[in-house]
N, C-alpha and C. Protein backbone atom coordinates (compact mmCIF):
# COMPACT_ATOMS: atom_id res chain seq x y z
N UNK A 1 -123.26 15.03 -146.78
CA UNK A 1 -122.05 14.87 -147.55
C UNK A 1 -121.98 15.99 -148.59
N UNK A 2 -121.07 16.12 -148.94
CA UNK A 2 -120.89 17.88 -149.46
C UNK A 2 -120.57 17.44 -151.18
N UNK A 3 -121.09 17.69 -152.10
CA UNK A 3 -121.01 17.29 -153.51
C UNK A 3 -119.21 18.00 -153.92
N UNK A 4 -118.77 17.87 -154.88
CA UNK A 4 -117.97 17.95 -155.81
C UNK A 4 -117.63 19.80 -155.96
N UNK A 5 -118.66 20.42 -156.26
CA UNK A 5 -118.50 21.93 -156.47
C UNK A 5 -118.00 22.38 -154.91
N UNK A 6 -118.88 21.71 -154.17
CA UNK A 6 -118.64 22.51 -152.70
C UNK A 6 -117.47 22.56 -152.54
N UNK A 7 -117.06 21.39 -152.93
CA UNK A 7 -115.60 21.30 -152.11
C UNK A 7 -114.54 21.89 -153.02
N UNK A 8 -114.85 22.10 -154.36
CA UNK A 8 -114.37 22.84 -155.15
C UNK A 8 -113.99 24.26 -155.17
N UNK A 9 -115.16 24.85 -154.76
CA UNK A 9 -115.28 26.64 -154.34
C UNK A 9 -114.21 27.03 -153.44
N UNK A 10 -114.05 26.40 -152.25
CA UNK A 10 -113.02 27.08 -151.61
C UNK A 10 -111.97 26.77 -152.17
N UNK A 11 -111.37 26.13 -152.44
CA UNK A 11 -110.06 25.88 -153.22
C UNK A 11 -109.81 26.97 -154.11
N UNK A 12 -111.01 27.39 -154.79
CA UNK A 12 -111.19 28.48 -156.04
C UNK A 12 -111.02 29.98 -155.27
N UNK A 13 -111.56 29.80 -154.35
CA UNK A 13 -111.64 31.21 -153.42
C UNK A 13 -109.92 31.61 -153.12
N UNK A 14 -109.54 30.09 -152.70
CA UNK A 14 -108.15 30.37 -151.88
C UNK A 14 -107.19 31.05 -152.98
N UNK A 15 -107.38 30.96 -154.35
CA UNK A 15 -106.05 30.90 -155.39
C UNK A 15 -106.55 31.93 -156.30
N UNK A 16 -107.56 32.82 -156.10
CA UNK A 16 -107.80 34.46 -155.98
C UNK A 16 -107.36 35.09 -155.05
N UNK A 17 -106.90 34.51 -153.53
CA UNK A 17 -106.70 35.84 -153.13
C UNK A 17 -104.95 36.22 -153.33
N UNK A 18 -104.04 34.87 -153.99
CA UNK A 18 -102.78 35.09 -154.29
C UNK A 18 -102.76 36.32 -155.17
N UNK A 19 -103.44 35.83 -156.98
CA UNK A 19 -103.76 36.62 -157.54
C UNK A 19 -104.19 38.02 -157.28
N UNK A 20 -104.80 38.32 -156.71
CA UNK A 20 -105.38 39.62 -156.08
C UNK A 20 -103.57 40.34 -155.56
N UNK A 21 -103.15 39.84 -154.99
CA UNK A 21 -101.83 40.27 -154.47
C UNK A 21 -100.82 40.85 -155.22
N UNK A 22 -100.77 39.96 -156.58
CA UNK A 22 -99.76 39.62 -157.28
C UNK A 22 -99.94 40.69 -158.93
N UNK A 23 -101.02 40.68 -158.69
CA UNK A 23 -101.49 41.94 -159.92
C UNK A 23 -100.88 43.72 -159.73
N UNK A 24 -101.19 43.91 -158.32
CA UNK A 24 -100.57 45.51 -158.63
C UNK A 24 -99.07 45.32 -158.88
N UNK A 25 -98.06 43.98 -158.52
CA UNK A 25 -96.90 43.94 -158.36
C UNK A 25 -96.64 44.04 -159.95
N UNK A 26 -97.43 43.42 -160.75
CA UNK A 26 -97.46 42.98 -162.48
C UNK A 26 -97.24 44.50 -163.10
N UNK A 27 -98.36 44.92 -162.17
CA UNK A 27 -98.89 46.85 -163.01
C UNK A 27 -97.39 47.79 -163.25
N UNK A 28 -96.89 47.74 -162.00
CA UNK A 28 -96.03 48.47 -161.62
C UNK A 28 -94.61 48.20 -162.70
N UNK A 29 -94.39 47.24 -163.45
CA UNK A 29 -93.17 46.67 -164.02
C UNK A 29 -93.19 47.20 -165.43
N UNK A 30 -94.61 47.50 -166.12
CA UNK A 30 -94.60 47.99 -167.86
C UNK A 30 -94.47 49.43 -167.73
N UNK A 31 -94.85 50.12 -166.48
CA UNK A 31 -94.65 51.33 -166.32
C UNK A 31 -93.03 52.28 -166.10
N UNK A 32 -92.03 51.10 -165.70
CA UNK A 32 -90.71 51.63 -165.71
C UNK A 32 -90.53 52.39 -166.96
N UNK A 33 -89.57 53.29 -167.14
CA UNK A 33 -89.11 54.14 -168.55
C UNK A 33 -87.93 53.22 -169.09
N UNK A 34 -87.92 52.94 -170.30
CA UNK A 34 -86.51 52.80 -170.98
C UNK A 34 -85.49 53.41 -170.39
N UNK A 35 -84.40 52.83 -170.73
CA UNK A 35 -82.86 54.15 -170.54
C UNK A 35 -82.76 54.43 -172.39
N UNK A 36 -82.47 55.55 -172.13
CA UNK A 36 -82.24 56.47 -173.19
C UNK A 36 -81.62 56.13 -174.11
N UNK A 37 -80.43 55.70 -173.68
CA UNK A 37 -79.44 55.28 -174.98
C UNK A 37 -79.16 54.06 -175.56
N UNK A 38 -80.46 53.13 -175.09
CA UNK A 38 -80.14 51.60 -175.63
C UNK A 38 -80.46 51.49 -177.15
N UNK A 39 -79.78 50.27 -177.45
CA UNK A 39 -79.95 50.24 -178.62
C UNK A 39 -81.00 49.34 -179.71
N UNK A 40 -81.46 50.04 -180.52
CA UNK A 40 -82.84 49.06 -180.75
C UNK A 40 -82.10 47.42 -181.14
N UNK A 41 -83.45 46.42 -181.16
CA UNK A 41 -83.02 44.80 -181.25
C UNK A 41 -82.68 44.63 -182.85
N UNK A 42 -82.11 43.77 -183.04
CA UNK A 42 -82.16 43.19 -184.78
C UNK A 42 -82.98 43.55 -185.64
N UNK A 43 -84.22 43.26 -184.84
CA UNK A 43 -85.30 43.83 -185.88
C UNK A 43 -85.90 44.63 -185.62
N UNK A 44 -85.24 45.66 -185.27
CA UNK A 44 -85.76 47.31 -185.00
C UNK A 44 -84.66 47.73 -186.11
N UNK A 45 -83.27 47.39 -186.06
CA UNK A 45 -82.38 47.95 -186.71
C UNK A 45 -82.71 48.59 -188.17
N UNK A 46 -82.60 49.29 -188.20
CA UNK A 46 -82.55 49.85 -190.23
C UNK A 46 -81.48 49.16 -190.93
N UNK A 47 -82.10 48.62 -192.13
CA UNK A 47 -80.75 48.20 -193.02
C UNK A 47 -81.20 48.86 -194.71
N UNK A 48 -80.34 49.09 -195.17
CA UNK A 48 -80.19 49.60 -196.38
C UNK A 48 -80.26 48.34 -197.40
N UNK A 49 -81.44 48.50 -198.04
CA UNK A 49 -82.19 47.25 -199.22
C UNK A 49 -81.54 47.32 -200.18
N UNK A 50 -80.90 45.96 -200.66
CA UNK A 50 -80.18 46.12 -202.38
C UNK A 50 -81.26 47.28 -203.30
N UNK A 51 -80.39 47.48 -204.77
CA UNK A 51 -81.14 47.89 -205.38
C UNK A 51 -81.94 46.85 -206.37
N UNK A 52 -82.39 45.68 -206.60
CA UNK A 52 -83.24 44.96 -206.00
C UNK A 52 -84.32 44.85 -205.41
N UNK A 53 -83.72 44.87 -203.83
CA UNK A 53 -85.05 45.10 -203.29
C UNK A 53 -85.97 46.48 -203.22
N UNK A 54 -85.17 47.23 -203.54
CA UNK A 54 -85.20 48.61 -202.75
C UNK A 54 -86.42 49.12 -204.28
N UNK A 55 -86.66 47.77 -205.78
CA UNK A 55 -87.19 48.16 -206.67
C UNK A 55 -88.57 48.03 -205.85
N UNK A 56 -88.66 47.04 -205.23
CA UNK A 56 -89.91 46.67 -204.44
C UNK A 56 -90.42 47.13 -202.84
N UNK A 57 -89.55 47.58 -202.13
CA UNK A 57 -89.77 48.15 -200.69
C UNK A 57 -89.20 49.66 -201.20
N UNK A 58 -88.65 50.24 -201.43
CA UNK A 58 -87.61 51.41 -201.29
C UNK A 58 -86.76 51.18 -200.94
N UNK A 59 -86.01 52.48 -201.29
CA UNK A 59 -84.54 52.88 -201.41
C UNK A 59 -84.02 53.05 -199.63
N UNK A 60 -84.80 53.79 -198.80
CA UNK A 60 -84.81 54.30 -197.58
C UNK A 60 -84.21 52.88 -196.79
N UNK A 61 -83.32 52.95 -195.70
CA UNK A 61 -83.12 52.13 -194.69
C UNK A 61 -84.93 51.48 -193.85
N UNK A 62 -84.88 51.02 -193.64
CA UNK A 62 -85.86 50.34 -193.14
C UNK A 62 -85.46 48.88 -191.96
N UNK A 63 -86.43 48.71 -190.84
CA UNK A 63 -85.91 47.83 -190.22
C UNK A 63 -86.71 46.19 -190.84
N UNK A 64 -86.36 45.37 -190.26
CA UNK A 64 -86.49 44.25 -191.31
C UNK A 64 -87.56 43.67 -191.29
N UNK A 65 -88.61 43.78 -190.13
CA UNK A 65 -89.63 43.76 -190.00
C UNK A 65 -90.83 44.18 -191.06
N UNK A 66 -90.55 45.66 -191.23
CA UNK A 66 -91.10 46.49 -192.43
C UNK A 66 -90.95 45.82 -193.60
N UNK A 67 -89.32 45.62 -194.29
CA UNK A 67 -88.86 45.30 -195.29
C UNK A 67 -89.76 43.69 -195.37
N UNK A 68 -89.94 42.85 -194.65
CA UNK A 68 -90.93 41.62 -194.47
C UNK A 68 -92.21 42.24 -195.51
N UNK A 69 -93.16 42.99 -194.51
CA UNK A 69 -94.62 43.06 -194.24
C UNK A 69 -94.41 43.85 -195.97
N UNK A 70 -93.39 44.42 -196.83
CA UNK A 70 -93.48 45.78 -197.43
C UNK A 70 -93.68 44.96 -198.70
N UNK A 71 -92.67 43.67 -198.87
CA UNK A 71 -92.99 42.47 -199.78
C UNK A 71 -94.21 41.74 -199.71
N UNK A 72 -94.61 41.29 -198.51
CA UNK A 72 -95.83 40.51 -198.49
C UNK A 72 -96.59 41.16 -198.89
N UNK A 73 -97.05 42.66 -198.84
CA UNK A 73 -98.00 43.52 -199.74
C UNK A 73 -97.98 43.60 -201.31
N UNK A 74 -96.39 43.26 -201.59
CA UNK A 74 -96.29 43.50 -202.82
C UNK A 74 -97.02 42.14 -203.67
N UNK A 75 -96.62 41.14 -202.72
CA UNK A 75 -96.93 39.71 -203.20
C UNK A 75 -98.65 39.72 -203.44
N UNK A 76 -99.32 40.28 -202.22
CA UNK A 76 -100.38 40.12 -202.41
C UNK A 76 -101.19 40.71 -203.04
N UNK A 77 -100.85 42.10 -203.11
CA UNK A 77 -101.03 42.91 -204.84
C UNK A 77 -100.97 42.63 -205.94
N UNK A 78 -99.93 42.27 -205.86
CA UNK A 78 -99.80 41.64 -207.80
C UNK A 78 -100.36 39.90 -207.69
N UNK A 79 -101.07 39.56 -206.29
CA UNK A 79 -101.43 38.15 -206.72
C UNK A 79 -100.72 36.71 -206.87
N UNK A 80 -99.53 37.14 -206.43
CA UNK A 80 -98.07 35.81 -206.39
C UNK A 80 -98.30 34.65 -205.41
N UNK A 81 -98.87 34.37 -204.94
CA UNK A 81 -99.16 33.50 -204.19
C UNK A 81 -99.87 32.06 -204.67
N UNK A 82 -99.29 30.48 -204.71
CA UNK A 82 -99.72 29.79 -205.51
C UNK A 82 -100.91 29.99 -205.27
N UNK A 83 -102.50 29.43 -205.77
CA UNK A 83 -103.39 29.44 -205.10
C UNK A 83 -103.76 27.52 -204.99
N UNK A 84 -102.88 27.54 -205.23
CA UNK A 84 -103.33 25.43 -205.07
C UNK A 84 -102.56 25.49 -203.36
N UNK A 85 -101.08 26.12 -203.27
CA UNK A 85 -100.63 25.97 -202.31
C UNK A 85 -99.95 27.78 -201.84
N UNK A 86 -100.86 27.88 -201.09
CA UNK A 86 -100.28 29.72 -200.33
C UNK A 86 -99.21 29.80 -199.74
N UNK A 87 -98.49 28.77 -199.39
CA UNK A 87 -97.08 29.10 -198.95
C UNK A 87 -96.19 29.10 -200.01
N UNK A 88 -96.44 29.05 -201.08
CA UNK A 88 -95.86 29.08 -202.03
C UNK A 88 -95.62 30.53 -202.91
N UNK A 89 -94.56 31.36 -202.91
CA UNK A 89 -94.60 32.53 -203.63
C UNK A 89 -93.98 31.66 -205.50
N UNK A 90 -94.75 32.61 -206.07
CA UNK A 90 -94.41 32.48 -207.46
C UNK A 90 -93.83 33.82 -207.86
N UNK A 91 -92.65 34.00 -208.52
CA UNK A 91 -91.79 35.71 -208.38
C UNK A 91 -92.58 35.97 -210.10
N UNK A 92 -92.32 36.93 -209.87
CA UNK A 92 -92.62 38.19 -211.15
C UNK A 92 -91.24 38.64 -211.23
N UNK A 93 -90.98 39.22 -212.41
CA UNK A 93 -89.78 39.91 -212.92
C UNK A 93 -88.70 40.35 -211.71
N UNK A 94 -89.36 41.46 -210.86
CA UNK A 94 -88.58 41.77 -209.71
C UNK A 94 -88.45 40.93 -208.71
N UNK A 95 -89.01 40.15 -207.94
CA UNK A 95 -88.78 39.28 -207.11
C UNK A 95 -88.04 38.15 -207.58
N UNK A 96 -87.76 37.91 -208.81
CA UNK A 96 -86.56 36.67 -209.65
C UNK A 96 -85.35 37.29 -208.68
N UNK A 97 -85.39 38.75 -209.34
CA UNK A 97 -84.31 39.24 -209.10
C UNK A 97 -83.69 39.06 -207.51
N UNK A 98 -84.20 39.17 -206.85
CA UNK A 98 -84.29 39.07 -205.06
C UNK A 98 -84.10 37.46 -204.62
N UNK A 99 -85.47 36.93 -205.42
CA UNK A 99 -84.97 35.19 -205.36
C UNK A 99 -84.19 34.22 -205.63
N UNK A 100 -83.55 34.94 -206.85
CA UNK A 100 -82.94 34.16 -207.51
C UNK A 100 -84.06 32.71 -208.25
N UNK A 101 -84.69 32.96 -207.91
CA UNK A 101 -85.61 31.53 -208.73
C UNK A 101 -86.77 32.00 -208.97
N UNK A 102 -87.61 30.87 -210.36
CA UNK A 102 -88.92 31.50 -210.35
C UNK A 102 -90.23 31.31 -208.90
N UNK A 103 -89.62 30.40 -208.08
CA UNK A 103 -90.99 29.79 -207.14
C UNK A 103 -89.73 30.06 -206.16
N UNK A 104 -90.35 29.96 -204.41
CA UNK A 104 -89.79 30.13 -203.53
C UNK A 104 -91.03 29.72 -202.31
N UNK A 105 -90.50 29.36 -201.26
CA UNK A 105 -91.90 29.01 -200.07
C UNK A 105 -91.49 30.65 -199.47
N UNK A 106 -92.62 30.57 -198.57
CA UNK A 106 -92.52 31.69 -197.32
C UNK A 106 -91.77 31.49 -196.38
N UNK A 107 -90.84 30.41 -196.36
CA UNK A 107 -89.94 30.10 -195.34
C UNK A 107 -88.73 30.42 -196.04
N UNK A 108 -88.51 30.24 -197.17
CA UNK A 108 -87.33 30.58 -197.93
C UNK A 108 -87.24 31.98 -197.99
N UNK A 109 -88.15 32.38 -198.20
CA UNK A 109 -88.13 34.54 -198.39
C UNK A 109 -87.55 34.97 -197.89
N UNK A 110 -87.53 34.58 -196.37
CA UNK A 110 -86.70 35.48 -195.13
C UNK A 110 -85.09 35.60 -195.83
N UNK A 111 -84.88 34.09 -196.13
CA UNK A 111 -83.47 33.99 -196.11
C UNK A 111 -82.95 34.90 -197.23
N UNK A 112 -83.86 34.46 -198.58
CA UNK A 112 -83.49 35.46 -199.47
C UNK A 112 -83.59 36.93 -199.45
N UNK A 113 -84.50 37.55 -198.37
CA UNK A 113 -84.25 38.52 -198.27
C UNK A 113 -83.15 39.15 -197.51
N UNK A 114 -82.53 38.50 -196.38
CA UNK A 114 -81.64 38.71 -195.85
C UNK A 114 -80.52 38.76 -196.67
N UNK A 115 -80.49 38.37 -197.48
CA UNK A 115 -79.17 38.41 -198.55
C UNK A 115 -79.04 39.80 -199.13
N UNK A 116 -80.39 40.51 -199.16
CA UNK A 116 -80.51 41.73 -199.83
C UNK A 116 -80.34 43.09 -198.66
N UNK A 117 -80.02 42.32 -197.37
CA UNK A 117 -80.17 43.92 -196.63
C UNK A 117 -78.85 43.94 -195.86
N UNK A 118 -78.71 44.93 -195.83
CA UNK A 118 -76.81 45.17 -195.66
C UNK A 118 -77.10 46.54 -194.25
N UNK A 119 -76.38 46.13 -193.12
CA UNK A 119 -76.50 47.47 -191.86
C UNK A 119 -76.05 48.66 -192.64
């Protein structure tokens, strides 16, 4: 009588050799080129930062991604982050300005920052 693995293995054998098939088809698809003239997504786009924000990221267009990661540095530099609760930003002088309030979560930021970036 044939134990548990035995009868296991071929089953395992059979559903490698799909795989095996199905991989050069995978390879072949990241290698296509872009077309030239598309246009980057939402958050590739550059937007021009209030002056506001632009005290804390720059003046320069930036896409919104950046303008994200450019605050969270700032936050974590100057230390704004509750430390009882880390989703919690606490603003400094310039970030009032952006927040409009003294406290804000990390879920709220986005929104308030979106208020500050104009195409």
């Amino acid at each position: 009588m044939a134990t548990k693995t035995e009868k296991a293995a071929p089953k395992a054998a059979k559903t490698t050799k799909p795989e095996a098939k199905a991989a050069p088809a995978k390879a072949a698809k990241p290698a296509a080129p872009k077309a030239a003239g598309t246009k980057p997504n939402a958050l590739q786009q550059p937007l021009k930062p209030s002056a506001d924000l632009g005290a804390i990221v720059g003046t320069s267009p930036l896409p919104r991604g950046e303008v994200v990661s450019k605050v969270w540095d700032y936050i974590k530099k100057h230390n704004l982050q509750n430390p009882e609760n880390k989703r919690e930003i606490m603003a400094d002088d310039k970030l009032k300005k952006v927040f409009g309030k003294d406290k804000c979560s990390m879920f709220e930021m986005n929104k308030h920052l979106a208020a500050h970036l104009k195409a």
